[in-house]
Protein backbone atom coordinates (compact mmCIF):
# COMPACT_ATOMS: atom_id res chain seq x y z
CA UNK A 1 5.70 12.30 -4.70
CA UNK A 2 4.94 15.92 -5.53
CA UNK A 3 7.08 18.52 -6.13
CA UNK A 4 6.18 22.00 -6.15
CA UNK A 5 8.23 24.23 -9.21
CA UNK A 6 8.09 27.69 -9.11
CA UNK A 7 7.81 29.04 -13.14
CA UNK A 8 8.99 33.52 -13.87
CA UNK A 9 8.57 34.93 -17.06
CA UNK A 10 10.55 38.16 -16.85
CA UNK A 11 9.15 40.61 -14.71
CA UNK A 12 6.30 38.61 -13.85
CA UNK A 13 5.66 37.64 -10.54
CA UNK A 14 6.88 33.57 -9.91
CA UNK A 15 4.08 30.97 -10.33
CA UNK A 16 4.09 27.67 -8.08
CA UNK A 17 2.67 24.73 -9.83
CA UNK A 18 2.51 21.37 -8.58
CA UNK A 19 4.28 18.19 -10.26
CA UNK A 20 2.95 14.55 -9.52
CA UNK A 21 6.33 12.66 -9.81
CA UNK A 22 6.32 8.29 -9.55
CA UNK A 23 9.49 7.03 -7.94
CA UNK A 24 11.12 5.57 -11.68
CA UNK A 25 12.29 2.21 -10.05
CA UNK A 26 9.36 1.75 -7.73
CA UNK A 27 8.24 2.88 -4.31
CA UNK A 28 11.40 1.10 -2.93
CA UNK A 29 13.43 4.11 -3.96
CA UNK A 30 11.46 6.07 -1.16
CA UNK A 31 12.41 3.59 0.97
CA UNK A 32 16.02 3.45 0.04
CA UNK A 33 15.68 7.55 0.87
CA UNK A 34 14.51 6.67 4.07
CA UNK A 35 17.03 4.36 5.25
CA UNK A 36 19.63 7.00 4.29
CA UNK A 37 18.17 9.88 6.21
CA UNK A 38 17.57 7.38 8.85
CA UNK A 39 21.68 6.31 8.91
CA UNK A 40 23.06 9.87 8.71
CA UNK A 41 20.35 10.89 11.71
CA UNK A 42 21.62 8.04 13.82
CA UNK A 43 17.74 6.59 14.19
CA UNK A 44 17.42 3.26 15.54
CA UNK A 45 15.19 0.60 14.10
CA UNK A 46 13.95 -1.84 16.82
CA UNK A 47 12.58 -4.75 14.58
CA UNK A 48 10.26 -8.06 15.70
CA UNK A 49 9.28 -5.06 18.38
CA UNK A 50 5.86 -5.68 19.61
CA UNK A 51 4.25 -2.31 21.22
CA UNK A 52 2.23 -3.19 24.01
CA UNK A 53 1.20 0.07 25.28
CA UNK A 54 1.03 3.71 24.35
CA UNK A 55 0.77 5.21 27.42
CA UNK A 56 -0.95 8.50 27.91
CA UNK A 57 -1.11 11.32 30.49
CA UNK A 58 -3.01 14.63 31.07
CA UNK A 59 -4.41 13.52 27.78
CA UNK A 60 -0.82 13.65 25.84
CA UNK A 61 1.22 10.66 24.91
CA UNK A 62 4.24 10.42 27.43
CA UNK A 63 5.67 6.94 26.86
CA UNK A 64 5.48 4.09 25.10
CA UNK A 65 5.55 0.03 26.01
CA UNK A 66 7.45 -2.37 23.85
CA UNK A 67 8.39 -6.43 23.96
CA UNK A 68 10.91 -7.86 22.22
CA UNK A 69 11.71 -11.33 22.82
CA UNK A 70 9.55 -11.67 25.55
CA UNK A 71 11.33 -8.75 27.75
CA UNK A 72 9.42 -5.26 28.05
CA UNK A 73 10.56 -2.00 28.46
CA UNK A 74 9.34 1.33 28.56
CA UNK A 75 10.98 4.60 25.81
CA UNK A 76 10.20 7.95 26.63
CA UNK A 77 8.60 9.91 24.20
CA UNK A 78 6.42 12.67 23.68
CA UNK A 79 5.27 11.70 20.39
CA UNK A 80 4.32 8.26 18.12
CA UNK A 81 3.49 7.76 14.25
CA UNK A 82 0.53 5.17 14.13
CA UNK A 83 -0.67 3.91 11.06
CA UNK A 84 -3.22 1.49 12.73
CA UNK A 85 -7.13 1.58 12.69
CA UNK A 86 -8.93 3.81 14.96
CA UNK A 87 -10.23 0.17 16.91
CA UNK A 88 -6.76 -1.06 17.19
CA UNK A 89 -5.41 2.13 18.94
CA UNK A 90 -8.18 2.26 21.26
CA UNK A 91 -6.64 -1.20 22.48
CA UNK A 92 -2.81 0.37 22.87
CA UNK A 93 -3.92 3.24 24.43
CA UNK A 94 -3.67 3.44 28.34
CA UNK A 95 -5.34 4.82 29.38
CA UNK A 96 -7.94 5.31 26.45
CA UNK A 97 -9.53 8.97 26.01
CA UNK A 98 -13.36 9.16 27.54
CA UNK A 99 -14.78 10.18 24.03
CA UNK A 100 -12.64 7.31 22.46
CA UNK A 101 -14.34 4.25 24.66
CA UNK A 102 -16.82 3.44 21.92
CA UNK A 103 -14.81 2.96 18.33
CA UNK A 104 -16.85 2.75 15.17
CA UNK A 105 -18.29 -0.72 14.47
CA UNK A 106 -18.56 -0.13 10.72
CA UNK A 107 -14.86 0.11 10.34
CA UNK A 108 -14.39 -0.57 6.94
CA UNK A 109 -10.77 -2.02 7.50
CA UNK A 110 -12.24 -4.82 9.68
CA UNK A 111 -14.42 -6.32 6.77
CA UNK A 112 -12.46 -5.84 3.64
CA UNK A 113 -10.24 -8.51 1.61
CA UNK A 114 -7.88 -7.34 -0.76
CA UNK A 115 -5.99 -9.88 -3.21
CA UNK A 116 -3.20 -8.52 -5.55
CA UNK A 117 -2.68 -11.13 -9.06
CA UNK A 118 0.63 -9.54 -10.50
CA UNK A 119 1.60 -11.09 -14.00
CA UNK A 120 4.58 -10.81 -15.93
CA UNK A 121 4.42 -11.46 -19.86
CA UNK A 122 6.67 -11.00 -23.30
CA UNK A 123 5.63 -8.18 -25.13
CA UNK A 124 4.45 -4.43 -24.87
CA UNK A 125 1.76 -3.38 -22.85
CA UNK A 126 -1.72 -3.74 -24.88
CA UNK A 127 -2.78 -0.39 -23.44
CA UNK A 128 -1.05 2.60 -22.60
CA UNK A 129 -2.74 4.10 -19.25
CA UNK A 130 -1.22 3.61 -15.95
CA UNK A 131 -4.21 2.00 -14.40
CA UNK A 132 -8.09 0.77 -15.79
CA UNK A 133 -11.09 1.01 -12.93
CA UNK A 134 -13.22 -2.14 -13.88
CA UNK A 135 -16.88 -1.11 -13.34
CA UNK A 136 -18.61 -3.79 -15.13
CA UNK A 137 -20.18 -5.95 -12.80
CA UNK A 138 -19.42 -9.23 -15.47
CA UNK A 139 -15.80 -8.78 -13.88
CA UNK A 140 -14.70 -9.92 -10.56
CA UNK A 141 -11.59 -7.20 -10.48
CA UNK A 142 -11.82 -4.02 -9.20
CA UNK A 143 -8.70 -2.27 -11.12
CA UNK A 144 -5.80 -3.15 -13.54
CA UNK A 145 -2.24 -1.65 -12.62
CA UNK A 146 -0.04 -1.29 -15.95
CA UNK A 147 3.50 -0.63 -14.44
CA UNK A 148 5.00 -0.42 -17.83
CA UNK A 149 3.09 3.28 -18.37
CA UNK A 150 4.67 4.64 -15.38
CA UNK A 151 7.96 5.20 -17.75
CA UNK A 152 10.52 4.31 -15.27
CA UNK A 153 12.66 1.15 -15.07
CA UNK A 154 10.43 -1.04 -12.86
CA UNK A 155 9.62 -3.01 -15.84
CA UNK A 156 12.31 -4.38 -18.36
CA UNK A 157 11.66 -2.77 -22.28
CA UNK A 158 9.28 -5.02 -24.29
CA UNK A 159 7.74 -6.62 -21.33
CA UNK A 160 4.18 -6.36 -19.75
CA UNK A 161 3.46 -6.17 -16.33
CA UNK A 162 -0.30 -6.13 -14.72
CA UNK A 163 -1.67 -6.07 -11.70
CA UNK A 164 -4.96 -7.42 -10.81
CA UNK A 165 -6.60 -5.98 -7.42
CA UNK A 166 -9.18 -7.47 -6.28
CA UNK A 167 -11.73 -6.40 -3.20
CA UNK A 168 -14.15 -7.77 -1.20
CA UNK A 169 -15.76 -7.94 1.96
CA UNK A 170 -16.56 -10.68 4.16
CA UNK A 171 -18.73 -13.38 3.03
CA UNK A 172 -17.96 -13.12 -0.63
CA UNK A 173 -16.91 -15.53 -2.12
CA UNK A 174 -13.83 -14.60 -3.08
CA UNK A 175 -12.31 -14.92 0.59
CA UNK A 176 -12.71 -18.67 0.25
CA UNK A 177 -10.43 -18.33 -3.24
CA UNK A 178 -7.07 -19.80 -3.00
CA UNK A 179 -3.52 -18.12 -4.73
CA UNK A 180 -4.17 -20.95 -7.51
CA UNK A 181 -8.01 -19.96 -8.16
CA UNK A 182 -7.17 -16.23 -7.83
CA UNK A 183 -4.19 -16.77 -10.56
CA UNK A 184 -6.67 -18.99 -12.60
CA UNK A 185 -9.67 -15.84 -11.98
CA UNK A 186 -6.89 -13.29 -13.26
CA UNK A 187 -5.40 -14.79 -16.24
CA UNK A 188 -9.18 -15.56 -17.47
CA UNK A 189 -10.13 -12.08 -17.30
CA UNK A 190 -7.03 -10.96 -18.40
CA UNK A 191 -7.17 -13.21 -21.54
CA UNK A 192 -11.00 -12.33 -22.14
CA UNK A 193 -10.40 -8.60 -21.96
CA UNK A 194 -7.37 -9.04 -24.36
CA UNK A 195 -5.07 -7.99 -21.90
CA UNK A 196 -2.02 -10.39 -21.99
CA UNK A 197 -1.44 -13.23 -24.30
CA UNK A 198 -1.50 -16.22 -21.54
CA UNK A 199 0.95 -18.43 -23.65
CA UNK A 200 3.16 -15.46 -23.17
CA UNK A 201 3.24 -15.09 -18.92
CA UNK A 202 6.68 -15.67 -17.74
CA UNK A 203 6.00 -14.88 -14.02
CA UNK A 204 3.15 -14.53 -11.79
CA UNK A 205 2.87 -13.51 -7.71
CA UNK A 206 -0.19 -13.59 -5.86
CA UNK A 207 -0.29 -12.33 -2.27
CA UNK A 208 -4.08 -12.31 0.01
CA UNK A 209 -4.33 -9.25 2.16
CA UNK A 210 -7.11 -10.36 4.81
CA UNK A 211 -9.08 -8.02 7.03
């Protein structure tokens, strides 16, 4: 989140600065935010809503397609939020712009696996930065989340909690890894690293985010 503060001194003219902020109790706090706005604006939330088609005309969205349980119907609108890959919008689109036909075949979203090893152990934090970016090559992770550091209550006083991301793309092997090796892979480099006493881990969560 980021805030933007505007600092006088006395006659001086007002500075703006910019403050990074981190929600204290997670990033389900923005959420919660949401949901509120969302209730006091009257917005409807159409969920295990499959959109089938964003149609288009004169080049401007004018409508969009949606199924839910089995039956379709069309909402008028003039304007959609997409968070979807470039390929993947190319295939809702109807119908798709002329210099949209070909999407880009390198797109990186289509090859990459990302696994996320989340540990739980008694005692503080072993180091004090929010996050570590692993760049020797004798490690499989890619970066170490410490979400005690953030200094909000996501994490209960004298407690450690890591989180081990992991990245790859396809044909490594650690696609073929499952949530027991990837724990197993963690709490090794964890414990080599002197990260986390493993006699010590009172909860673990893995979850697999495939391309």
């Amino acid at each position: 989140v980021l805030r933007r503060e505007q600092n006088s001194a006395g006659s001086a003219p007002a500075q703006t600065r910019v403050k990074w902020l981190h929600p204290a109790r997670g990033t389900q706090q923005i959420v919660d935010a949401l949901l509120r706005g969302a209730d006091a604006g009257r917005i409807e939330f159409q969920l295990n809503t499959e959109v089938s088609a964003l149609n288009v005309k004169e080049g401007r969205l004018h409508s969009v397609r949606v199924r839910e349980n089995g039956v379709e119907r069309t909402l008028q609108t003039n304007c959609a939020i997409v968070s979807l890959p470039v390929p993947l919008i190319l295939r809702l689109l109807c119908p798709p712009p002329e210099e949209l036909r070909t999407p880009p075949r390198d797109e990186i979203s289509f090859n990459r696996f990302t696994a996320l090893v989340y540990l739980m152990a008694e005692g503080e934090p072993r180091f004090p930065h929010n996050w570590l970016q692993v760049t020797d090559t004798r490690f499989c992770v890619g970066r170490i989340v410490n979400y005690a550091a953030w200094q909000g209550d996501m994490v209960p006083r004298g407690k450690t909690a890591l989180c081990f991301e992991y990245f790859a793309l396809k044909g490594d092997r650690m696609m073929s890894l499952s949530r027991d090796e990837l724990l197993e892979l963690a709490v090794a480099e964890a414990k080599q690293n002197n990260l986390i006493d493993e006699t010590r881990i009172i909860d673990q969560l893995v979850i697999q985010l495939p391309p």
